[in-house]
Structure formats: structure tokens, C-alpha cells
Protein backbone atom coordinates (compact mmCIF):
# COMPACT_ATOMS: atom_id res chain seq x y z
CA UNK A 1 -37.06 25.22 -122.22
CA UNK A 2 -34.50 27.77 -121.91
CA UNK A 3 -34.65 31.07 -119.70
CA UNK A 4 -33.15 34.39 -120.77
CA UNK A 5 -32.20 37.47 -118.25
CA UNK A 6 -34.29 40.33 -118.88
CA UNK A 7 -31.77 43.58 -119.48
CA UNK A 8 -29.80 44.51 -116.30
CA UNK A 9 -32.65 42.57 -113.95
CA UNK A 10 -32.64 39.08 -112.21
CA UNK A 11 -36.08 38.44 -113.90
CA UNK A 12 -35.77 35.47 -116.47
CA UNK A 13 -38.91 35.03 -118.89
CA UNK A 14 -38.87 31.54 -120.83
CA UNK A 15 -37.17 32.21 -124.22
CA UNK A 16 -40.43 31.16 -125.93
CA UNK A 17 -43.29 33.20 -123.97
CA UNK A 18 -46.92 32.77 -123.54
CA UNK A 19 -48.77 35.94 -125.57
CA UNK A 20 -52.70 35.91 -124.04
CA UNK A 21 -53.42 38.52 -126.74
CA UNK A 22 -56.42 35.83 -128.76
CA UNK A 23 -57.11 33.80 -125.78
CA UNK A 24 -58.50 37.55 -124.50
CA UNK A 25 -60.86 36.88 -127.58
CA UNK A 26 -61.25 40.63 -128.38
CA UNK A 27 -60.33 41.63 -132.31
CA UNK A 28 -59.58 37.80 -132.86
CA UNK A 29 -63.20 36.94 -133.82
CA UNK A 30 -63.66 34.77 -130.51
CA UNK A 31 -61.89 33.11 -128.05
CA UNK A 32 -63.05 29.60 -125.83
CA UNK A 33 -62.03 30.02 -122.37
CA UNK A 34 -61.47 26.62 -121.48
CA UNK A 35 -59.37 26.02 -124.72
CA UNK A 36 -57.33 28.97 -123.68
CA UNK A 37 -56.68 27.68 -119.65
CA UNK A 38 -55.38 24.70 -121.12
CA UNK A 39 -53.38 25.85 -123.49
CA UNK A 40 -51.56 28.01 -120.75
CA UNK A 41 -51.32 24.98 -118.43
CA UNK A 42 -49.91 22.77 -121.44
CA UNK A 43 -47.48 25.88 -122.00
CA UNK A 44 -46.35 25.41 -118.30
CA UNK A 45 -45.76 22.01 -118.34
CA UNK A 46 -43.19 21.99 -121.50
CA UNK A 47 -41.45 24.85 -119.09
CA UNK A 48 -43.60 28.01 -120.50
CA UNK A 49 -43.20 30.01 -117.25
CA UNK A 50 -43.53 33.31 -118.70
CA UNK A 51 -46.83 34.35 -119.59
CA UNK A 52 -47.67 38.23 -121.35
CA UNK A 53 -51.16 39.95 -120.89
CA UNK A 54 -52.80 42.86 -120.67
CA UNK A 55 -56.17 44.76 -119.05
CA UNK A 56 -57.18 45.59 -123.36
CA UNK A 57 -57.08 42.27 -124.17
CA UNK A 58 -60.80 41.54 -123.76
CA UNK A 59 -61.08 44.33 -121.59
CA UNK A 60 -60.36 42.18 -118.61
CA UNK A 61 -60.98 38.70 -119.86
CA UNK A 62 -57.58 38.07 -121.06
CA UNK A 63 -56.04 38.58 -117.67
CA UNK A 64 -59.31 36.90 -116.16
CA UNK A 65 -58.38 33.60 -118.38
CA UNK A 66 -54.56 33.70 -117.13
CA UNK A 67 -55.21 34.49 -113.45
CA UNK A 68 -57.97 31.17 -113.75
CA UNK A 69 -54.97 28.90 -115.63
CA UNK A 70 -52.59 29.72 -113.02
CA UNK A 71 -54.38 28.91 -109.91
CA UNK A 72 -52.45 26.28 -107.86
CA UNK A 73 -49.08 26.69 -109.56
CA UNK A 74 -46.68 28.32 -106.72
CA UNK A 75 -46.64 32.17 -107.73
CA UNK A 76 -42.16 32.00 -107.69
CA UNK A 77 -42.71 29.44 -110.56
CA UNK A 78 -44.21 32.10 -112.76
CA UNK A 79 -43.55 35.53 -114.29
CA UNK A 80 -46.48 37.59 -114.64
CA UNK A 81 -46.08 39.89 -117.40
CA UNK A 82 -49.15 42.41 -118.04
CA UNK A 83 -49.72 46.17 -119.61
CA UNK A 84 -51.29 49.70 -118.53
CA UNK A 85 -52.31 52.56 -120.32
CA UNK A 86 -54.58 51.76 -122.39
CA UNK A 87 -58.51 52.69 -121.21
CA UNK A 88 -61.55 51.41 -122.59
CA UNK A 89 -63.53 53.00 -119.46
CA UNK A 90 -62.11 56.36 -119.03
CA UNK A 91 -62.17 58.84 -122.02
CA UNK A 92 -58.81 60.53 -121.65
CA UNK A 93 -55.69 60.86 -123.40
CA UNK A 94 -55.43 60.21 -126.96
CA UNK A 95 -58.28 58.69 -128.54
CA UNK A 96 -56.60 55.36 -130.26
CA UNK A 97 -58.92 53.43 -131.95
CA UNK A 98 -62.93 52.74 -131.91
CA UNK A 99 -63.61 48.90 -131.52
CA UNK A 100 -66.23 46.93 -130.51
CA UNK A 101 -66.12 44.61 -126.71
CA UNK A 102 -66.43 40.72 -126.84
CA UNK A 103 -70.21 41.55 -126.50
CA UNK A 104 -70.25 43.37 -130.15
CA UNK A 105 -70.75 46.90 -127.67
CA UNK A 106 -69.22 49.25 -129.16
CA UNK A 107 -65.75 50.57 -127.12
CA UNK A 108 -63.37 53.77 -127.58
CA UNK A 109 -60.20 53.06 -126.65
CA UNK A 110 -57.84 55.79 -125.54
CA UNK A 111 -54.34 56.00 -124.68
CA UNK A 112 -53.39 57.57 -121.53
CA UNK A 113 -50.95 56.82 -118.88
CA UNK A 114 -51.13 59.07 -115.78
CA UNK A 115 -50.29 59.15 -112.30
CA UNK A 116 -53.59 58.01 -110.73
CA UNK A 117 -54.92 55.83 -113.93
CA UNK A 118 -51.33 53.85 -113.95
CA UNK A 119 -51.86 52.80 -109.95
CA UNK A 120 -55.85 52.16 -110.81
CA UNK A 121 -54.82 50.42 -113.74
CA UNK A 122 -52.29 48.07 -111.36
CA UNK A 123 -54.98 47.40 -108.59
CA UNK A 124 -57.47 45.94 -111.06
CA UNK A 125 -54.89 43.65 -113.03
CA UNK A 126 -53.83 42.25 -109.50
CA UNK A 127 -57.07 41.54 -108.74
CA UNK A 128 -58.06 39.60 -112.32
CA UNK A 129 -54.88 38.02 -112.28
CA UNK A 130 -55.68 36.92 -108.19
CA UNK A 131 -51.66 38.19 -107.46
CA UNK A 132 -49.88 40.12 -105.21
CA UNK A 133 -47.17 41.04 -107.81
CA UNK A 134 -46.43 41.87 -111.38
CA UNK A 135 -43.55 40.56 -112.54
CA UNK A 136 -42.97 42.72 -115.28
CA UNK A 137 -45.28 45.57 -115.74
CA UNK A 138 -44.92 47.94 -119.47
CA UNK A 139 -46.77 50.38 -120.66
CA UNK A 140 -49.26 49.29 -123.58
CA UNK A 141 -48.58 52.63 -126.09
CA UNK A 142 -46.91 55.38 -125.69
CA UNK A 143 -49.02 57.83 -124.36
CA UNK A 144 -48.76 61.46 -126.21
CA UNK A 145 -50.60 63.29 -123.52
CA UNK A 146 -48.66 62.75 -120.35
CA UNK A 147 -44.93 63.29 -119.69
CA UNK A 148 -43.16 59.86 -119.79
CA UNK A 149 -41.64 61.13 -116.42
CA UNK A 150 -44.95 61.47 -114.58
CA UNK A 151 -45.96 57.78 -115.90
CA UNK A 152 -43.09 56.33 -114.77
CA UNK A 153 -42.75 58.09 -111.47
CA UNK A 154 -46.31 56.19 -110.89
CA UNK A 155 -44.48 52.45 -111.76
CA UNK A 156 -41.69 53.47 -109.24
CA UNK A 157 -44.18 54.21 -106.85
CA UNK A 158 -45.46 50.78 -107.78
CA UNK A 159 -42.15 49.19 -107.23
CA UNK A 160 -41.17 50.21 -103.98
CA UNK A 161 -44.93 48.89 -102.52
CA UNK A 162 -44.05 45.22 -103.67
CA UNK A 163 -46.53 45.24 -106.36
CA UNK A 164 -44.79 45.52 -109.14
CA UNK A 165 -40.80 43.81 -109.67
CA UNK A 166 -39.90 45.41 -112.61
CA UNK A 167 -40.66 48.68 -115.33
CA UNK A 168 -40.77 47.55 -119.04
CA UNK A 169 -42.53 49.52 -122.48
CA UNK A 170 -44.11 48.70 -125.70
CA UNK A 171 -44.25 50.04 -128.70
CA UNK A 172 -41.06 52.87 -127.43
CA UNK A 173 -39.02 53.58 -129.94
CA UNK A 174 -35.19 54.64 -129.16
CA UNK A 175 -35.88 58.20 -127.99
CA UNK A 176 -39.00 57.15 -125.73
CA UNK A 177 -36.93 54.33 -123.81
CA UNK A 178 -33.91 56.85 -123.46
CA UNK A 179 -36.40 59.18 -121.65
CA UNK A 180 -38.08 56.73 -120.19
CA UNK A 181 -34.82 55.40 -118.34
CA UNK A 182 -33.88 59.00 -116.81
CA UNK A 183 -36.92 58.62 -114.58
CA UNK A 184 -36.70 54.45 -114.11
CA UNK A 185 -34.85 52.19 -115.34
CA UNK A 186 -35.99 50.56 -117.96
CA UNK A 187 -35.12 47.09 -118.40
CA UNK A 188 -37.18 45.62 -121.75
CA UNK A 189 -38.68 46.96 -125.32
CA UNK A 190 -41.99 44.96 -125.97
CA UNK A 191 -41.78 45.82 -130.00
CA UNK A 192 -42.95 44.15 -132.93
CA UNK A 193 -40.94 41.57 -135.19
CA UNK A 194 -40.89 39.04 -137.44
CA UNK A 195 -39.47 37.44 -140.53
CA UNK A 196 -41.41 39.86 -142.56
CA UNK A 197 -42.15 42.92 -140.28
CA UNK A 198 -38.17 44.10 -139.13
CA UNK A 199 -38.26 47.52 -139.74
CA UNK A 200 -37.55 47.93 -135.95
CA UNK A 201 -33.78 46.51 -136.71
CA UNK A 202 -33.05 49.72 -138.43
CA UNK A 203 -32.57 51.86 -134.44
CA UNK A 204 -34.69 50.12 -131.66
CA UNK A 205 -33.22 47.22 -131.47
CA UNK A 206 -29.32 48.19 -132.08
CA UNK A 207 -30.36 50.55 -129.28
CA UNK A 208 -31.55 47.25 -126.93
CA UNK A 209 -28.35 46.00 -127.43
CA UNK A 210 -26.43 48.78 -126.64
CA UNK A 211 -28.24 49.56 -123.54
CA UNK A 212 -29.03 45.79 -122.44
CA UNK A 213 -32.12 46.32 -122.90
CA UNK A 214 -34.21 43.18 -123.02
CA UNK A 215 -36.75 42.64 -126.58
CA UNK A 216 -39.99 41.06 -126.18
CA UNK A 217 -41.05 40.04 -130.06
CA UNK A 218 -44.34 40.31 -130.54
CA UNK A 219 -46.41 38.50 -133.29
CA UNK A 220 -43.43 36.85 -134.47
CA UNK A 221 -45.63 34.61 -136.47
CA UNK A 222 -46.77 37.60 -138.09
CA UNK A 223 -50.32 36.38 -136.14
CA UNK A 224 -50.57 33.15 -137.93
CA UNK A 225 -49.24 34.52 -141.56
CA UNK A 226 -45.91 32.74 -140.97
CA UNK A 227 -47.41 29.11 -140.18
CA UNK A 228 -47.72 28.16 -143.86
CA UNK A 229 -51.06 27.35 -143.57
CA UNK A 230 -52.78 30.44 -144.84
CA UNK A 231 -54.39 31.12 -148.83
CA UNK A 232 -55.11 33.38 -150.26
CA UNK A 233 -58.87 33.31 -150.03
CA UNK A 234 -58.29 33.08 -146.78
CA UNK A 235 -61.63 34.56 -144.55
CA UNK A 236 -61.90 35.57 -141.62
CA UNK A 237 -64.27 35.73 -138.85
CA UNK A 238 -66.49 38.96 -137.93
CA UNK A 239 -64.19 41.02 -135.75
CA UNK A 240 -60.79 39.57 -136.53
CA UNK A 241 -58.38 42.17 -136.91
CA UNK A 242 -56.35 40.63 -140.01
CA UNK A 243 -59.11 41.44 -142.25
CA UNK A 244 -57.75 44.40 -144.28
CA UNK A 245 -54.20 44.22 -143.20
CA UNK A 246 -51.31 44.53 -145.43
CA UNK A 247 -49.68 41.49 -143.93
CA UNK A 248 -52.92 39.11 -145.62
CA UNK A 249 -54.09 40.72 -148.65
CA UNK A 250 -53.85 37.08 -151.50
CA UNK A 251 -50.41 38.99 -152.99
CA UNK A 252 -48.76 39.13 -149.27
CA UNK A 253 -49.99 35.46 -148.03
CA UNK A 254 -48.55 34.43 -151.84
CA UNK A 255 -45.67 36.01 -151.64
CA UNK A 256 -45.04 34.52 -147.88
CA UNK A 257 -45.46 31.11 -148.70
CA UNK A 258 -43.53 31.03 -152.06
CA UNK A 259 -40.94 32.05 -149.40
CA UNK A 260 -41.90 29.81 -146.76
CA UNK A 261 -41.61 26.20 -149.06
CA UNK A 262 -38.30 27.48 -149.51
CA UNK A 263 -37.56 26.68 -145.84
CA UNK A 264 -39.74 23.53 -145.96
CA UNK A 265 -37.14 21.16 -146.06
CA UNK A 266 -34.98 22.27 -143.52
CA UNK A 267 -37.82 22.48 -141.00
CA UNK A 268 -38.42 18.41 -142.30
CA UNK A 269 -34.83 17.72 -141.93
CA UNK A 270 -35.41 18.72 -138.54
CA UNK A 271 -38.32 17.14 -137.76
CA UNK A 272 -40.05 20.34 -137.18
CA UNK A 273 -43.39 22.49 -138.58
CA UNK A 274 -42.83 25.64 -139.94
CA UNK A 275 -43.96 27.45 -137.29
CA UNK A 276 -41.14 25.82 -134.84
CA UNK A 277 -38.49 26.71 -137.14
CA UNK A 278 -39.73 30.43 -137.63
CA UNK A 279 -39.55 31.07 -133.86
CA UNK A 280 -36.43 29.50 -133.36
CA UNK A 281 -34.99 31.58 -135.94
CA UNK A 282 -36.35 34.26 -134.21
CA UNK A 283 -34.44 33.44 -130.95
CA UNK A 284 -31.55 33.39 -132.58
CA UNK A 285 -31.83 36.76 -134.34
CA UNK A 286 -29.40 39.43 -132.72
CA UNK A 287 -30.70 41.11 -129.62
CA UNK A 288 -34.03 39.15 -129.38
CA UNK A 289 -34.65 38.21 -126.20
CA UNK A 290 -38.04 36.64 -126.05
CA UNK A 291 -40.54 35.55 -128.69
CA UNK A 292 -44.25 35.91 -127.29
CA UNK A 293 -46.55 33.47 -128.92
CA UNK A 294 -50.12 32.79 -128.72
CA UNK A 295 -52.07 30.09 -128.53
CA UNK A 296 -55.71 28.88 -128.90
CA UNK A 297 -55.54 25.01 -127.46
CA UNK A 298 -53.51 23.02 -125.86
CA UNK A 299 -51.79 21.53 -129.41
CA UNK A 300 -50.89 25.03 -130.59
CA UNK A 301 -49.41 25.44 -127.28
CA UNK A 302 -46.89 22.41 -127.26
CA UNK A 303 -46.17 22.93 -130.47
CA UNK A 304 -44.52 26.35 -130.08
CA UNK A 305 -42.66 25.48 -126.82
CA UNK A 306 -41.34 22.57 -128.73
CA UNK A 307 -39.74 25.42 -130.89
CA UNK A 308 -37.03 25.48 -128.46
CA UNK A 309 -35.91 21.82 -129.21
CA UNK A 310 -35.14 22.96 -132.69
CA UNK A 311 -31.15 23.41 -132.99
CA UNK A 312 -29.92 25.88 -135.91
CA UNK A 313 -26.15 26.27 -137.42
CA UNK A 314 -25.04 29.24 -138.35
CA UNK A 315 -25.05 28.28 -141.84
CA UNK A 316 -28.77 27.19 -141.60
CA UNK A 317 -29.74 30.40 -140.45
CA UNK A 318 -27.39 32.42 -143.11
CA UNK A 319 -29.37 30.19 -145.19
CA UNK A 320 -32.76 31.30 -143.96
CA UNK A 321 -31.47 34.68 -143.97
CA UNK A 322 -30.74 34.10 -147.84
CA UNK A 323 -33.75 33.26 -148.33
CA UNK A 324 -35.62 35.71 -147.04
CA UNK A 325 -33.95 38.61 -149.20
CA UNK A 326 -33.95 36.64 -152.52
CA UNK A 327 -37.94 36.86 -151.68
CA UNK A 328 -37.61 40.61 -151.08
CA UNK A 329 -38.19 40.53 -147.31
């Protein structure tokens, strides 16, 4: 595996990250909580260290799932990496979206990110993850309702009592993390990005660079669209969030993989699955840090932190990079 330094900090996450977004089961369809322990454990052994959560991910389970995989592995092995500010249990803030729990209950979610819900927030997650720290702790969503400065006055607060190491955010975009940093600084963007979602390389991320700031790439897979093994009459199970998005309607997933055999024989000349060359790519794309990747078993698992065997010229990757436009990504 390889490590990377997280912005100005002497945190290093593993280059190819743990994301416990499905294994939390909520707006995935399901999740099995055995299959997801051992696919975190299996992570850990190929040198997956780094592992991202959050409280919204199954409202609780998620973290539940990571603090059960990581019993008996020495706490200064591991970076905990988990979320606040979003609240399934308090109705305040901004109203973000109306879902339903793992128990088909219906749930309003709200955004909201202030003083007293940001150290609540903290307790619980130490408790479900069975820590005494949080390695890195980011806000979910920016939150609309409270000044960035109160929320982040809260995580220093967090900081100096030894519970939390480090103040990151999701979802900021250049003018958020600029504020952001004149209360704390700031030393990672958790933001979106793949092969075929990059609109944040237009100002976030030249803004990352510029202000070594670390980027966390989420759903760099575009969740699952990117693996090749998608159709177009693809369904989906009751609850899974992909149903409806733009990303899978048959013209995208056609489109993707017209692009995708393209790159086919490069990944065989390498001796690697699509999905391993697609994240290494993304390692290797300017001021991404860390690609966060999610997992469902223990196979998935190895299989992505194998990613970071796969070696890539810089003529391979212009090649890629080719490619992608002559398919209009």
C-alpha cells in the first residue's frame, strides 16, 4: 500500500481508503454485517489503514460495523475517519432529504452543524466506533443555517480535549473551505470525483492544491458504474439510491462502457480488472490525494487495495485521458 500526508498535517490515510458508506446498508438496498467486518479486516491486511464513515450511514450502523471490524487491531495502526452534521434525530437546520431507515421507517434528514449538536454528534460516534479519538473528523454538508465559524469553533474545542486529531469538510466548495480555515485550519476537501463526474476540477480542486489542501475522492467508481459490469437493464434493489440517477439511466451505463472496452486492454496488459485501473488512474490525477472505496465482501475488498499494485506511464494515462474526451467525458 502506499500512504499519503493529509494537507499541512502528520496524518497519513492509505492512498486507497476504506468508504463504509454501503456496508452502513442505508440507500444501498441492504447491507450483511458480517460480509462488511470482513471486508474491512481483508482491507487491513493488504495495508487499508484508513477507513471513512459517518453517524448517516445507517444512522449508526455504519460506524457500529467499523468500530466491530476494528476490535483488536492497536488503535495507532488505524485512522479513523468519520462525519457530523447531518441529523436524522433532531429536526433542525435545513431539511435535506426525506428517506426511509434500514427498518423501511420513514427518516427526515436535516443538515445542521451547531455548537452543541457538533460535540453530541462526536460523543456518540466515539462511542459506536468504541474510540477515544477521531482521526479525522469533517463535516458531512455544508450547513446553510449556522455560521461556518461557530461549527468549527465546536471541532477546535474538540481538538484541544484529545478527541478529535484533525478538522476536515465535505462537499465545501472553494469559498466554504477559505472561510472555514479563518476559524481552523482546514487540512482536507472530502468532494466528489470520478472519470465521469469532474466538474469539481474546474475551482475546488486547483484551490486544494494551492492551499495543500488534502482531496478525499469519493465514489470514484462512480458507485459501481465504472466497474464494467453494469447494463443497461440494469435493476436495482428497493431502496438503492442509483435508481433514477443520471449516472445509470441505459444511455449513461452505454455510453460508459463503450468507453470503458476502450481501456480494456490496457487494464489486461496489466493484469488488472477495470476497476483497479480506474482507481489507480484516479491516484494519479493532479491533486487527488485519496480515493475512498467501498466494499461489500472480502473479494471486493482485495481487489481495490490491489489497485495500488497497478503501475501507470505517463503515456498510459495521456492515453486514458484520450480516451475519455473522444467519448465526451
Amino acid at each position: 500500500m502506499e500512504y499519503r500526508k493529509i494537507g499541512n498535517s502528520d496524518l497519513e490515510l492509505s492512498v486507497i481508503t476504506f468508504g463504509a458508506w454501503a456496508a452502513g446498508g442505508w440507500m444501498w438496498g441492504s447491507t450483511d454485517r458480517n460480509d462488511a467486518i470482513n471486508a474491512i479486516k481483508a482491507g487491513y491486511d493488504l495495508g487499508v489503514t484508513s477507513i471513512d464513515t459517518a453517524p448517516i450511514y445507517g444512522q449508526g450502523d455504519s460506524e457500529e460495523i467499523v468500530g466491530d471490524a476494528i476490535k483488536g487491531i492497536s488503535r495507532d495502526k488505524l485512522q479513523i475517519v468519520t462525519k457530523f452534521g447531518m441529523r436524522w434525530d433532531l429536526a433542525k437546520g435545513e431539511l435535506a432529504m426525506k428517506s426511509k431507515n434500514n427498518n423501511g421507517q420513514d427518516i427526515d434528514v436535516y443538515k445542521y452543524a451547531g455548537k452543541e449538536s457538533v460535540i453530541y454528534e462526536c460523543e456518540q460516534s466515539l462511542k459506536r466506533l468504541g474510540t477515544d479519538y477521531i482521526d479525522l473528523y469533517q463535516i458531512h454538508w455544508p450547513d446553510l443555517t449556522t455560521p461556518i465559524s461557530e461549527t468549527f469553533e465546536a471541532v477546535g474545542r474538540l481538538i484541544e480535549q484529545g478527541k478529535v486529531r484533525y478538522a476536515g469538510v465535505c462537499n465545501y466548495n472553494a469559498a466554504q473551505l477559505k472561510e472555514a480555515d479563518q476559524t481552523l485550519e482546514i487540512v482536507s476537501n472530502q468532494i466528489p470525483f470520478s472519470m465521469v463526474n469532474r466538474g469539481v476540477e474546474d475551482e475546488t480542486v486547483p484551490y486544494c492544491i494551492e492551499k495543500n489542501k488534502a482531496v478525499l475522492a469519493y465514489s470514484p467508481m462512480e458507485r459501481g458504474l465504472l466497474t464494467g459490469k453494469m447494463t443497461a437493464g440494469y435493476k436495482f434493489e428497493e431502496g438503492d439510491h442509483r435508481q433514477g440517477s443520471k449516472f445509470f439511466t441505459p444511455e449513461s451505463i452505454e455510453k460508459t462502457n463503450a468507453f470503458l472496452a476502450k481501456i480494456k486492454p490496457l487494464a489486461d496488459e496489466k493484469n488488472a480488472t477495470l476497476s483497479q485501473l480506474v482507481l489507480r488512474w484516479t491516484v494519479e490525477r493532479p491533486g487527488i490525494t485519496i480515493a475512498l472505496v467501498g466494499a461489500r465482501n472480502e473479494k471486493q475488498s482485495i481487489q481495490n487495495a490491489e489497485a495500488i499494485n497497478v503501475k501507470l506511464s505517463a503515456e498510459e494515462i495521456e492515453l486514458i485521458n484520450t480516451e475519455l474526451k473522444n467519448a465526451g467525458f
